[in-house]
Protein backbone atom coordinates (compact mmCIF):
# COMPACT_ATOMS: atom_id res chain seq x y z
CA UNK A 1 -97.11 41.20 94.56
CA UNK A 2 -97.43 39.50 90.98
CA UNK A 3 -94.35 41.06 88.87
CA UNK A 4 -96.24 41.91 85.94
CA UNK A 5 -95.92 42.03 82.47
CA UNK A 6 -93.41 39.19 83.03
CA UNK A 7 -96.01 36.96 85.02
CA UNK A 8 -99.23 37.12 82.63
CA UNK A 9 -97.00 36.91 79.44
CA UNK A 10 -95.35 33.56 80.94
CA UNK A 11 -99.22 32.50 81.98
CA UNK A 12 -100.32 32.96 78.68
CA UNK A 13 -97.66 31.27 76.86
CA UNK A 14 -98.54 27.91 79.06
CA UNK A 15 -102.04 28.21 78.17
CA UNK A 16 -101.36 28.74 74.79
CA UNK A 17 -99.04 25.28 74.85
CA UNK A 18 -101.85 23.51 76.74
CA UNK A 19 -104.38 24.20 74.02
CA UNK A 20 -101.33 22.12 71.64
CA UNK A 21 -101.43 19.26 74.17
CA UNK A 22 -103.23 17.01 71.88
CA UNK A 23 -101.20 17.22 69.26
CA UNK A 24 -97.69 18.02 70.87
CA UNK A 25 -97.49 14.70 72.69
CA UNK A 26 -98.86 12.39 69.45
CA UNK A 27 -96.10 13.30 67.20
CA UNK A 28 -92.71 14.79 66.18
CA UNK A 29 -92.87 18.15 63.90
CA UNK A 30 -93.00 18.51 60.78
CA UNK A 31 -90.33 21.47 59.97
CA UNK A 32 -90.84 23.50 56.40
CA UNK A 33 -88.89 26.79 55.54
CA UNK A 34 -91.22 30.02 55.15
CA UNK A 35 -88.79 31.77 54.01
CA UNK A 36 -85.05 33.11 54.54
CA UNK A 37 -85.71 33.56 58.06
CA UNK A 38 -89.14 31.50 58.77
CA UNK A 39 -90.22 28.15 59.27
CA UNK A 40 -93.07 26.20 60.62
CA UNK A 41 -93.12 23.35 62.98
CA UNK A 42 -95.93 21.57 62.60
CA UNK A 43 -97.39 18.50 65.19
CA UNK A 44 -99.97 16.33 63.84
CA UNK A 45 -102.63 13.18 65.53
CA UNK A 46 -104.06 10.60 64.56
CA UNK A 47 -107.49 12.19 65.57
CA UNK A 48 -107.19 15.20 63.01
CA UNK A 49 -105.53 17.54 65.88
CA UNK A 50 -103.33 20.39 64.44
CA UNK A 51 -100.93 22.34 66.18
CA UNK A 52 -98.07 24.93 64.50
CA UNK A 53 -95.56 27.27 65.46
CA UNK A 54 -94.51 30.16 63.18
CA UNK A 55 -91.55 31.35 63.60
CA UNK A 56 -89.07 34.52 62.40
CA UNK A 57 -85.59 34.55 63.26
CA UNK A 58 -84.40 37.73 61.81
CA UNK A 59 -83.63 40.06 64.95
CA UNK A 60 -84.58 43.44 63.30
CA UNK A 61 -87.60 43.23 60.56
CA UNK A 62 -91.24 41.12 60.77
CA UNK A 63 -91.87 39.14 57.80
CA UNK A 64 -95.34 38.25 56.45
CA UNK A 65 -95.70 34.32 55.85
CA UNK A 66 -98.26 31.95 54.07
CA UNK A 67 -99.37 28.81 55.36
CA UNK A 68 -102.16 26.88 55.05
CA UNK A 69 -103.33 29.62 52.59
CA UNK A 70 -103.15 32.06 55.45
CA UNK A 71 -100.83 34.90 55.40
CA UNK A 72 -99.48 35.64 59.45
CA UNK A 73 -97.65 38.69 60.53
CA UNK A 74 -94.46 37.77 62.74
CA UNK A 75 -92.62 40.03 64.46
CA UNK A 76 -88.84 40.03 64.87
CA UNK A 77 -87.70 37.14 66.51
CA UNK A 78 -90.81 35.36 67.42
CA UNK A 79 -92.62 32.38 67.45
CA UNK A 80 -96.27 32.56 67.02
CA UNK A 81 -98.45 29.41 67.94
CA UNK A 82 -101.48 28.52 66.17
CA UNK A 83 -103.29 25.68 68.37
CA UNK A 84 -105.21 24.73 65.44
CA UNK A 85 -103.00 25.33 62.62
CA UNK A 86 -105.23 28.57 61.80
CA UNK A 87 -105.40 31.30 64.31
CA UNK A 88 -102.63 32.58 66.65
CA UNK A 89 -102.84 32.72 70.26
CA UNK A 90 -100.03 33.56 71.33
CA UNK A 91 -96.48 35.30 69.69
CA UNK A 92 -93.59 35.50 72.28
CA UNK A 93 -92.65 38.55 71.38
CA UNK A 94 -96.56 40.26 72.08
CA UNK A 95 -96.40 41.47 75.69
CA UNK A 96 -100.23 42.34 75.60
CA UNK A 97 -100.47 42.43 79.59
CA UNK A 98 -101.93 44.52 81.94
CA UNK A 99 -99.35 46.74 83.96
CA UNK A 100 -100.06 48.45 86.67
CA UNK A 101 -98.25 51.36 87.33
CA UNK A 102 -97.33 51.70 91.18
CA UNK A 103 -95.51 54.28 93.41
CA UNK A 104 -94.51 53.40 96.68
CA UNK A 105 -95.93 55.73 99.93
CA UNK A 106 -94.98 56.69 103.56
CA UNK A 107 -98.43 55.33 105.47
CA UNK A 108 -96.78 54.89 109.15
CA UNK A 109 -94.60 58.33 111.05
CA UNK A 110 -91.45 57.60 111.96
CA UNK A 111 -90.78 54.44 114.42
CA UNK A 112 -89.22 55.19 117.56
CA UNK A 113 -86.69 52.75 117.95
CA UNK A 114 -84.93 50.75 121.34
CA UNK A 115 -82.05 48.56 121.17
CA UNK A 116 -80.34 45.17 122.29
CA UNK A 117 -77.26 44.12 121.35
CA UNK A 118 -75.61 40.59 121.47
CA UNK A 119 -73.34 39.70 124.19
CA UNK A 120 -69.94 38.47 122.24
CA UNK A 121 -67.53 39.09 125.45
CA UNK A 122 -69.10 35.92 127.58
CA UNK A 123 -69.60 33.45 124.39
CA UNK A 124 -68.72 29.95 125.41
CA UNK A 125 -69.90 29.90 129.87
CA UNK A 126 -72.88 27.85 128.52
CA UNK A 127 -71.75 25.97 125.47
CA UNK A 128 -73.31 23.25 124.06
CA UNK A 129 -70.40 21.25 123.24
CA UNK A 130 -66.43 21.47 122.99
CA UNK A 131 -64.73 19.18 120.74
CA UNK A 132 -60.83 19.29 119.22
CA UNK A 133 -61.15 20.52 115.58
CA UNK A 134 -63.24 22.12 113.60
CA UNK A 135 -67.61 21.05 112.94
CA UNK A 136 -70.06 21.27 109.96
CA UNK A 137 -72.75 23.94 110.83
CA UNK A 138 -75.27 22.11 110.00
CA UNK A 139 -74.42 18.75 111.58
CA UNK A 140 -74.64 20.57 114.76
CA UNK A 141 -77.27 23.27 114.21
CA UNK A 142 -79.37 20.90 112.95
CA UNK A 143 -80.94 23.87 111.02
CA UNK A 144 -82.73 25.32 114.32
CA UNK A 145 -80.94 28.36 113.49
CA UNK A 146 -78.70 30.36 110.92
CA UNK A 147 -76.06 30.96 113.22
CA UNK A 148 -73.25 28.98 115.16
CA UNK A 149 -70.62 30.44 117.27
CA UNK A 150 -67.33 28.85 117.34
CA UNK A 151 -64.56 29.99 120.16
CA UNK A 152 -61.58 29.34 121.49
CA UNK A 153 -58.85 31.10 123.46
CA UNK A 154 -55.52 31.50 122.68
CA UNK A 155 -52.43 33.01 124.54
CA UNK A 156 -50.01 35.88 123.92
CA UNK A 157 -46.61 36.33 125.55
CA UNK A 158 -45.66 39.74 126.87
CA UNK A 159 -42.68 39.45 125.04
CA UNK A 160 -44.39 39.24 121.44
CA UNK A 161 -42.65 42.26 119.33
CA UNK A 162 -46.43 43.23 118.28
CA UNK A 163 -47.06 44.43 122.10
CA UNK A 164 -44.22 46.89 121.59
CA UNK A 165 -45.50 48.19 118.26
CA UNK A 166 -44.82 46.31 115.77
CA UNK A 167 -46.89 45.21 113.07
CA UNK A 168 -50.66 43.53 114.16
CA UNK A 169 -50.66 39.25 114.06
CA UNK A 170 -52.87 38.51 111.11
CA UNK A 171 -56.04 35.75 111.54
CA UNK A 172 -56.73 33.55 108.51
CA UNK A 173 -60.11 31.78 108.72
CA UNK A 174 -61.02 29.30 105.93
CA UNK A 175 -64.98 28.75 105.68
CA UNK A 176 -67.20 26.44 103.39
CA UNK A 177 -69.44 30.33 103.66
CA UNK A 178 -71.35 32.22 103.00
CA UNK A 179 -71.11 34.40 106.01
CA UNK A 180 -68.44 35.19 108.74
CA UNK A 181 -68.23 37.73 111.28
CA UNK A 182 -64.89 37.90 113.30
CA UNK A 183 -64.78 38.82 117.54
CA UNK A 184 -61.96 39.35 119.11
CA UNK A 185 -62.35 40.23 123.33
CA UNK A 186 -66.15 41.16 122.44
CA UNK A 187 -64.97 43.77 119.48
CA UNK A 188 -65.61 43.49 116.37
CA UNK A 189 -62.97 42.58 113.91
CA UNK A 190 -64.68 42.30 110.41
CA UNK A 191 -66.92 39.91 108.45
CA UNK A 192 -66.37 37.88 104.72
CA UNK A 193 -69.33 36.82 102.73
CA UNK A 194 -69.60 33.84 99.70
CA UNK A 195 -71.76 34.52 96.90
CA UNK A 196 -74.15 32.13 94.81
CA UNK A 197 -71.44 31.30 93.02
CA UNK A 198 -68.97 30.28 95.53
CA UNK A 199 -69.69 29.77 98.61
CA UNK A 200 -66.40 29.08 100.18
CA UNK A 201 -64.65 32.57 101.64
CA UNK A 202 -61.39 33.48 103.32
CA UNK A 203 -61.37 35.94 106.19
CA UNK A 204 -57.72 37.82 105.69
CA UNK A 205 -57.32 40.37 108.47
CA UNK A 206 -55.09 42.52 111.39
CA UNK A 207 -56.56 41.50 114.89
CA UNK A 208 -55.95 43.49 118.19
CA UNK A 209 -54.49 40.86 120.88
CA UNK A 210 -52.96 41.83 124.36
CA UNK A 211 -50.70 39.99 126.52
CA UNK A 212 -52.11 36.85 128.00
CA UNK A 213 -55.28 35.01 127.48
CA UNK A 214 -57.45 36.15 124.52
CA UNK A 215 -61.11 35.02 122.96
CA UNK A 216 -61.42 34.52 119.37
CA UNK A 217 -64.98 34.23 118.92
CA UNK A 218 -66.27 33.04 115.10
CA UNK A 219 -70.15 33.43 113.79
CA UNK A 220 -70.81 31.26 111.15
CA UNK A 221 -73.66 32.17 109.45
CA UNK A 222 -76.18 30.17 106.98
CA UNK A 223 -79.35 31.53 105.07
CA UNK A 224 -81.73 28.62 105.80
CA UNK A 225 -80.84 25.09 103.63
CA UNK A 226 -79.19 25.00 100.09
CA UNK A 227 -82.13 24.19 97.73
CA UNK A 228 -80.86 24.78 94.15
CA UNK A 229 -77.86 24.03 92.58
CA UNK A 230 -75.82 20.83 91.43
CA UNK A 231 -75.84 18.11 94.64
CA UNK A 232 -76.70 20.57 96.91
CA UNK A 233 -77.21 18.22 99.25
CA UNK A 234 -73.44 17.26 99.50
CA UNK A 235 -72.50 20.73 100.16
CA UNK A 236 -71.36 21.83 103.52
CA UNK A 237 -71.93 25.30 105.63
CA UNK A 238 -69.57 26.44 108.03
CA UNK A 239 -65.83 26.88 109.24
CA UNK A 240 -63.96 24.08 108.38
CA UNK A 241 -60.37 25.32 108.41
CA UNK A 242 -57.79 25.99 108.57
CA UNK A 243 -57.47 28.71 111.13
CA UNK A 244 -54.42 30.43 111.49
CA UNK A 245 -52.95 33.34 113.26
CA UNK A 246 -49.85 34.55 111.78
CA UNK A 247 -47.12 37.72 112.63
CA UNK A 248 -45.95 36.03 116.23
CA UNK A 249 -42.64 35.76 117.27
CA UNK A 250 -43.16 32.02 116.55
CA UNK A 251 -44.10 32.26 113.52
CA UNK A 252 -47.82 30.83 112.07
CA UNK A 253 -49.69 29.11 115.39
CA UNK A 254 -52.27 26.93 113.64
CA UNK A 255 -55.75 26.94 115.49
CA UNK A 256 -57.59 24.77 113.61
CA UNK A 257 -57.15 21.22 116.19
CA UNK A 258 -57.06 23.03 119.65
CA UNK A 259 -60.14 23.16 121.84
CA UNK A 260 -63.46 24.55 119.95
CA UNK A 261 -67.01 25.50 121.70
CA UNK A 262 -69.54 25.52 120.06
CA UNK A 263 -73.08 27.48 120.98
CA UNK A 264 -75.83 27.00 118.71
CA UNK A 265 -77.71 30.05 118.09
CA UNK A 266 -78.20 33.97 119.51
CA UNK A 267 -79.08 35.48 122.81
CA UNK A 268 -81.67 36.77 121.21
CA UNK A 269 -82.77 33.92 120.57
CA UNK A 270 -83.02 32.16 123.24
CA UNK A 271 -84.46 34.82 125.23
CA UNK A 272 -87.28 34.74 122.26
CA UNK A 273 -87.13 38.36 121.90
CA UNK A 274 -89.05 37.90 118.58
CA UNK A 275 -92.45 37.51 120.69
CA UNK A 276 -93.99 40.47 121.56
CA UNK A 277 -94.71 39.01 124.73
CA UNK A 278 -91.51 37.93 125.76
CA UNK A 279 -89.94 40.97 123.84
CA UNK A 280 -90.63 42.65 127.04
CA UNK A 281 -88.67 40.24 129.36
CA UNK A 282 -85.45 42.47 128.59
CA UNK A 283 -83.79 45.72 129.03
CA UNK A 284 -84.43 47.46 125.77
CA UNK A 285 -81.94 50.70 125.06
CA UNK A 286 -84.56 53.73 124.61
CA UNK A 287 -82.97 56.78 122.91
CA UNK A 288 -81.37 57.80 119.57
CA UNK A 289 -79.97 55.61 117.40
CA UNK A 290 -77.51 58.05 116.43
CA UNK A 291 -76.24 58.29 119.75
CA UNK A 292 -75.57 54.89 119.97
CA UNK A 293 -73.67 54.53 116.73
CA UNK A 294 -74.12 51.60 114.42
CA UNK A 295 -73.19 48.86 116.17
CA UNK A 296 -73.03 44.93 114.50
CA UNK A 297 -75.58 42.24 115.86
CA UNK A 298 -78.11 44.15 117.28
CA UNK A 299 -81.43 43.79 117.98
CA UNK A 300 -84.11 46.49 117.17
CA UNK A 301 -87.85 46.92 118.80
CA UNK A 302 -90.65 49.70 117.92
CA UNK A 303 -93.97 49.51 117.79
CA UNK A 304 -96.74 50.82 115.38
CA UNK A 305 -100.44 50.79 114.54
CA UNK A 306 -101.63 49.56 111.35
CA UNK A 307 -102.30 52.05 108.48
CA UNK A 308 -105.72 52.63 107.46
CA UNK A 309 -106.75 51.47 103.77
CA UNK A 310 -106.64 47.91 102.31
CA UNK A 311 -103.56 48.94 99.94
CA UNK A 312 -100.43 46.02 100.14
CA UNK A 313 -97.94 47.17 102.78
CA UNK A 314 -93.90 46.78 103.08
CA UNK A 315 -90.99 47.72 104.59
CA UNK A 316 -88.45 49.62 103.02
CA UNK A 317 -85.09 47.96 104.68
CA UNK A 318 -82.47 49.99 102.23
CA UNK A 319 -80.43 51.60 105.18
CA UNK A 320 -79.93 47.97 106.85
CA UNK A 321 -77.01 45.25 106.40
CA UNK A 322 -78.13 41.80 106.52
CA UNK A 323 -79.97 40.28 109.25
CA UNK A 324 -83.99 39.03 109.49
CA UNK A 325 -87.25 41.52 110.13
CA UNK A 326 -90.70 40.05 112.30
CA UNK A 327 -93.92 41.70 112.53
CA UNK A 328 -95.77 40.32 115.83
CA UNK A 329 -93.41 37.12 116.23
CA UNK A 330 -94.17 36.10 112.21
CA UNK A 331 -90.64 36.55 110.28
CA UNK A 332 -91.11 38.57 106.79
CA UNK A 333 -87.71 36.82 105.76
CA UNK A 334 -84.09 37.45 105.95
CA UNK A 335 -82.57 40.65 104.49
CA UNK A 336 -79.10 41.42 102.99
CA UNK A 337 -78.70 44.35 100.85
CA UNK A 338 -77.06 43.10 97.84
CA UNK A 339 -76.85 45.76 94.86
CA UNK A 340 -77.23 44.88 91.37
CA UNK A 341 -73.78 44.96 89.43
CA UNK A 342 -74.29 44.77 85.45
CA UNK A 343 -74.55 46.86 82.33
CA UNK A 344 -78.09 48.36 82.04
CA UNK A 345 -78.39 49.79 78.78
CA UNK A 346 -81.75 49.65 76.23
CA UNK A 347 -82.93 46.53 76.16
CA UNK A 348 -84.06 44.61 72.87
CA UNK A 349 -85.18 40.77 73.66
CA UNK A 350 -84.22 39.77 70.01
CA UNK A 351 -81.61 37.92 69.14
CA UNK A 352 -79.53 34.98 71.25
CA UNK A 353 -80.51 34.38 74.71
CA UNK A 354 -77.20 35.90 77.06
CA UNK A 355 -77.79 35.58 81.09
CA UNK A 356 -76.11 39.41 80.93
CA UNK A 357 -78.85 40.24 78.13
CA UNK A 358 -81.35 43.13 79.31
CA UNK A 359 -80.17 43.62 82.69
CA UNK A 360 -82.55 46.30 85.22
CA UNK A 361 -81.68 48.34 88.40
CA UNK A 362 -77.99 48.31 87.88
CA UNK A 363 -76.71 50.15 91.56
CA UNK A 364 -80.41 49.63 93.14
CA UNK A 365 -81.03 46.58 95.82
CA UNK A 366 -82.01 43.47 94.45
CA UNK A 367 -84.33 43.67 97.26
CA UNK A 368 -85.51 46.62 99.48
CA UNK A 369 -89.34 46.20 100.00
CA UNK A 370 -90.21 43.26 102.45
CA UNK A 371 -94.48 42.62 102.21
CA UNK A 372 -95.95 42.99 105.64
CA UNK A 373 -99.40 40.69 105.24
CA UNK A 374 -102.41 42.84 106.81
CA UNK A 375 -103.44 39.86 108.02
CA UNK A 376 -100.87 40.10 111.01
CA UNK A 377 -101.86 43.22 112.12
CA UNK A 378 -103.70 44.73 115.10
CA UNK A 379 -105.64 47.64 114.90
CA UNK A 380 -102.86 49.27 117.86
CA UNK A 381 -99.57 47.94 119.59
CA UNK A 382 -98.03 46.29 116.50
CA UNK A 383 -94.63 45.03 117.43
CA UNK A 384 -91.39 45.53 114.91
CA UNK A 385 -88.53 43.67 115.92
CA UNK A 386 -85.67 43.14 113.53
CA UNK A 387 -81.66 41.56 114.31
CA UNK A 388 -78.75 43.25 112.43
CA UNK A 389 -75.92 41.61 111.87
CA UNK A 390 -73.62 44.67 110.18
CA UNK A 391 -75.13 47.73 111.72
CA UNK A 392 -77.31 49.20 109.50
CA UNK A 393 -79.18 52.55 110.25
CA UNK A 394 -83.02 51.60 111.70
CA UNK A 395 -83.79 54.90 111.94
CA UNK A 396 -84.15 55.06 107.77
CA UNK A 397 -86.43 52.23 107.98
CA UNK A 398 -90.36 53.08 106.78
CA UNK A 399 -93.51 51.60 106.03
CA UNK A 400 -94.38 51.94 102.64
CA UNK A 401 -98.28 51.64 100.92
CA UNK A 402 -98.09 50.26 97.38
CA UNK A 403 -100.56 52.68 95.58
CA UNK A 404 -101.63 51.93 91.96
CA UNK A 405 -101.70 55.35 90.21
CA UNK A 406 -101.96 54.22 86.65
CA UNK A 407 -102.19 51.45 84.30
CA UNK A 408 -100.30 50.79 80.99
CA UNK A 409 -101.38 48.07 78.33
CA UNK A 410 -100.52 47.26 74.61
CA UNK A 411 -102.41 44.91 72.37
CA UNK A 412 -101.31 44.11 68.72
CA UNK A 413 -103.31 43.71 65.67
CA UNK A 414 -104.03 40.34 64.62
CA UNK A 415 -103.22 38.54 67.56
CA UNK A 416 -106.14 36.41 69.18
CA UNK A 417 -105.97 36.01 73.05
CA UNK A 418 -106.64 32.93 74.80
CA UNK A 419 -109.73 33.46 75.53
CA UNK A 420 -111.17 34.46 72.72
CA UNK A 421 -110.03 31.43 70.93
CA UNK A 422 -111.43 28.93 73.96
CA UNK A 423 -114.64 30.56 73.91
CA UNK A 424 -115.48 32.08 70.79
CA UNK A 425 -113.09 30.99 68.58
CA UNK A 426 -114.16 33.74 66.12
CA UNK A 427 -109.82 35.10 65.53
CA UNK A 428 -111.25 38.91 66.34
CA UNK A 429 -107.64 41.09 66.64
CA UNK A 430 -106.24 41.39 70.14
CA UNK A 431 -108.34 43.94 73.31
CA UNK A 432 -106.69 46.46 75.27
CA UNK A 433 -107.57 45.88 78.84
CA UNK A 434 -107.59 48.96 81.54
CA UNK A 435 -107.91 48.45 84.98
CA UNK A 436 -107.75 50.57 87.82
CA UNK A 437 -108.11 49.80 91.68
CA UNK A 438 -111.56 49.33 93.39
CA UNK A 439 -112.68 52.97 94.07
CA UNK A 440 -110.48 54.44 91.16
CA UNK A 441 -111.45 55.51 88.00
CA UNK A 442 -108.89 56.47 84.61
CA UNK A 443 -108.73 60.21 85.33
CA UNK A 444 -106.53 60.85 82.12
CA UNK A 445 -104.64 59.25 79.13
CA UNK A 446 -101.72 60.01 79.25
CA UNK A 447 -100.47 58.25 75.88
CA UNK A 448 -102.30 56.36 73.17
CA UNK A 449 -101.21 55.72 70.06
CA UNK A 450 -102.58 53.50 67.11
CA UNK A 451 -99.29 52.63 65.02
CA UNK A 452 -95.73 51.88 65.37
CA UNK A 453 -95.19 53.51 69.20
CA UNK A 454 -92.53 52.07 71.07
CA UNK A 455 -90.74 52.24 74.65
CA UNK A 456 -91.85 50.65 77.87
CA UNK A 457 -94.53 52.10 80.34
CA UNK A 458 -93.66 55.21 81.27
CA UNK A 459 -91.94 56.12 78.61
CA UNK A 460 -93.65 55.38 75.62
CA UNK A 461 -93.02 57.34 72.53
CA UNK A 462 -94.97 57.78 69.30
CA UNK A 463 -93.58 55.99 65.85
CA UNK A 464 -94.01 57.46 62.31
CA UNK A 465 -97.15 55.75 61.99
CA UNK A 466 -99.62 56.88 64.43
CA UNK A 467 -103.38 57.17 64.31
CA UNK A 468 -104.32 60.88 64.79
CA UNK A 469 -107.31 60.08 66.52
CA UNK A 470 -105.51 57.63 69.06
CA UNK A 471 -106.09 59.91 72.38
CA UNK A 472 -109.47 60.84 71.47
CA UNK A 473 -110.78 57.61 70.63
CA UNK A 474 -109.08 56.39 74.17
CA UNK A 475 -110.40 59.55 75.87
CA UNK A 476 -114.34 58.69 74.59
CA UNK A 477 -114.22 55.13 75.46
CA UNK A 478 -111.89 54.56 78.69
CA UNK A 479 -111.75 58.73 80.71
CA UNK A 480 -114.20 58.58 83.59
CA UNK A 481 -114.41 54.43 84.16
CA UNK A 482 -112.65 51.88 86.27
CA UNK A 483 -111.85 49.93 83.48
CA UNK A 484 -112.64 49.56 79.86
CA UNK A 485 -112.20 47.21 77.09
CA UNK A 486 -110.50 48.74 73.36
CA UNK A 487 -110.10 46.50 70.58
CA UNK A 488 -106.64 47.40 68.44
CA UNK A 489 -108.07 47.32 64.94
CA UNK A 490 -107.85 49.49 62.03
CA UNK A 491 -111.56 50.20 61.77
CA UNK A 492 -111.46 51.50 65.61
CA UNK A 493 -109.46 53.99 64.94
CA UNK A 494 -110.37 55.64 61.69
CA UNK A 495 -108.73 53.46 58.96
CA UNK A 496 -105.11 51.92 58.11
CA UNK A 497 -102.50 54.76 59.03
CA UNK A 498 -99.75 52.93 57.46
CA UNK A 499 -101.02 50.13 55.44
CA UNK A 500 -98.26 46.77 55.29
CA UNK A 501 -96.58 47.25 58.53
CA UNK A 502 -97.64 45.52 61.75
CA UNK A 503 -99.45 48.21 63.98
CA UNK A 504 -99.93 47.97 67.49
CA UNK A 505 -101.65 50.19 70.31
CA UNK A 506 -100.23 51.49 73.45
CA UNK A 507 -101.72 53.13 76.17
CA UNK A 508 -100.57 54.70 79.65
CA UNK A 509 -103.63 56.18 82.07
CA UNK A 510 -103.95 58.02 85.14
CA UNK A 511 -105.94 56.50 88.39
CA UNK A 512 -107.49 58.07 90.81
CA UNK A 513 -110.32 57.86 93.46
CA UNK A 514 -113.46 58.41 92.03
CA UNK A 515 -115.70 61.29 92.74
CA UNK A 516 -118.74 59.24 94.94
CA UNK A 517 -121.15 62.40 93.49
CA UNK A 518 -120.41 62.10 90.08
CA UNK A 519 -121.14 59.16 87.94
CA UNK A 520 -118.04 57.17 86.90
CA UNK A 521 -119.85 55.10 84.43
């Protein structure tokens, strides 16, 4: 699912640079001031290969340059490239993509759900290694799976003041990250998580221990390899200590050098409960989820039929934790329901870069949809199987359609797309391009306006310039088809409405299936 206008505005800017090749890699620029706020960088070759970039740093008001006898409208803060040192291709701040405007729909009822959950009480009867100390994940993981279990016993005297009701012993783990979750006799005692940032995390937290022997069972968890970041390659995954349990009579009792097993991997696992045919090789919990609480590392089955239509499919996994989803033994991915912390107020791209600059879905998931390929589906008996490590609620989870209901596009005068300039090279203003799905037509305009309109799509609003004639014009050439071609110039809509300033045209339509009687042509 391309992430549009983001994706096509980055495309076009590398086209635009490729058409500079030439020139960019014989020489160095050329800089001359424009103005107070403009300059031109200008690459030369031997072989009479031009290449320029225009460029406006003032953050609030375009400016109108000469060069090469040409006068160019820029923007605020933009750079406008000119492959040929006379007609613009690109200007970084002209977003003239095509958006699609989706909406996300229920397609499959509600998924009756059974249940499996992880032994933790028996961890360690078939381990595949004890050792004295404390081991890298990965070093003994070998990366055939995300999660390690590390336990070890440890006896309590009846005579500990904590028995009698004092205050609970305390268990420090130290881990290289990014995930814990703590077992104590089979319960669960509480998890800690790294972030990108740091990795490393402390578990701090009361555990409940009785009189004589009792099992301290550690998950480690990992999210696949490190694969960005300075020498990732050095960096470690794990528990590495130390490990300490404090509040005895005896003071701290360090764990970190006594006995360790280690078992590579889940039950789950190795019972392959992932395959729909060996899915079946268990005793699944039927019944409602409700009933059974929310529970941490459990597995979840249903099964579905695919939804009718060729529309892109997901899974909305909002109400779960952090854990990994498979349709029909393929994995869609790991999960974890991180929400977006920032300050999301109106965004304006000009002006110096910051990473905390135009920040979106502040609150929201960073993820919630997870693409289910149509490709892996069966016409009946689809199976849904998905591991939870936190105990989210399954019984939110849905299958979503991704439905394109309308389109949204801007264009600006005076601006040449690529492909104009490759094949025609005639420097005609900038198209608006409409597109609806296959089997949809533009059943109503929602906006247009000729002008100075701004906002984003959805909410665009008109300027003080605006072409009276705007929705008509769009209504004549666009109402009725699946897609249609407008060209943002002055004679298209009437005349100049506000002569001097830069105009542009935005546009927001309506899609919908198209009437097979009538003609949609």
């Amino acid at each position: 699912m391309i992430r549009e206008p983001k994706y096509g505005h980055l495309k076009n800017l590398h086209r635009a640079i490729k058409l500079c090749e030439p020139a960019l890699v014989s020489s160095d620029p050329t800089v001359t001031s424009l103005g107070a706020y403009e300059q031109a960088h200008v690459f030369t070759s031997g072989h009479g290969r031009c290449a320029a970039f225009l460029s406006n740093f003032h953050s609030n008001s375009a400016a109108t340059v000469v060069f090469n006898k040409m006068r160019y409208v820029l923007p605020p803060w933009s750079i406008s490239i000119l492959p040929d040192c006379k007609r613009v291709v690109f200007n970084t701040a002209t977003v003239g993509v095509h958006i699609a405007r989706t909406q996300m729909l229920p397609t499959v009822s509600k998924l009756s759900w059974e249940t499996y959950n992880e032994d933790t009480f028996s961890l360690g009867g078939s381990s595949r290694m004890t050792f004295s100390g404390l081991l890298e994940q990965i070093n003994v993981t070998r990366d055939t799976s995300d999660y390690l279990w590390y336990t070890t016993s440890v006896g309590i005297s009846s005579s500990e003041a904590f028995l009698r009701g004092g205050q609970k012993p305390t268990l420090f783990v130290k881990s290289a990250g990014p995930a814990l979750h703590v077992f104590i006799n089979g319960q669960f005692s509480g998890s800690a998580f790294g972030s990108m940032e740091h990795r490393e995390l402390t578990f701090t937290g009361p555990i409940n221990l009785r009189a004589g022997m009792n099992k301290i069972a550690l998950l480690s968890v990992a999210v696949g390899l490190p694969n960005v970041g300075f020498h990732y390659e050095t960096w470690q995954t794990g528990i590495l200590g130390p490990i300490s349990i404090s509040g005895l009579n005896g003071g701290k009792r360090d764990l970190t050098w006594q006995k360790w097993n280690y078992q590579v991997g889940l039950k789950g696992e190795a019972m392959n409960l992932v395959s729909p045919t060996e899915a079946t090789s268990v005793d699944w919990v039927k019944g409602s989820l409700a009933s059974q609480g929310l529970r941490p590392l459990t597995w979840y089955k249903a099964s579905f039929n695919a939804p009718g239509g060729n529309e892109p499919l997901a899974l909305d996994l909002r109400s779960m934790g952090k854990g990994q989803a498979w349709i029909n033994g393929q994995s869609i991915g790991r999960y974890w329901m991180a929400y977006a912390k920032g300050s999301c107020n109106r965004c304006s791209y000009a002006g110096t870069y910051r990473p905390a600059k135009c920040e979106d879905g502040c609150g929201q998931p960073t993820q919630r949809w997870y693409h289910v390929p149509r490709s892996w589906l069966k016409p009946t008996n689809n199976v849904l199987v998905l591991f939870e490590e936190l105990g989210g609620d399954a019984s939110k989870i849905s299958f979503l359609r991704r439905s394109v209901t309308g389109a949204c596009a801007e264009a600006v005068e005076h601006h040449v797309k690529n492909e104009s300039y490759i094949i025609e090279s005639n420097g005609e203003s900038d198209s608006l391009h409409l597109q609806c799905n296959p089997g949809h037509v533009i059943s109503a305009i929602k906006f247009a306006s000729f002008g100075t309109p701004s906002g984003t799509c959805g909410s665009y609003q008109k300027g003080i310039c605006h072409a009276p004639d705007s929705h008509a014009i769009l209504e004549e050439k666009c109402l009725g088809r699946e897609s249609c071609l407008v060209s943002a110039t002055r004679g298209n809509f009437g005349g100049d409405p506000c002569p001097n300033e830069l105009k542009q045209l935005l546009v927001e339509v309506d899609c919908a299936i198209a009437d097979i009687k009538g003609d949609s042509s």
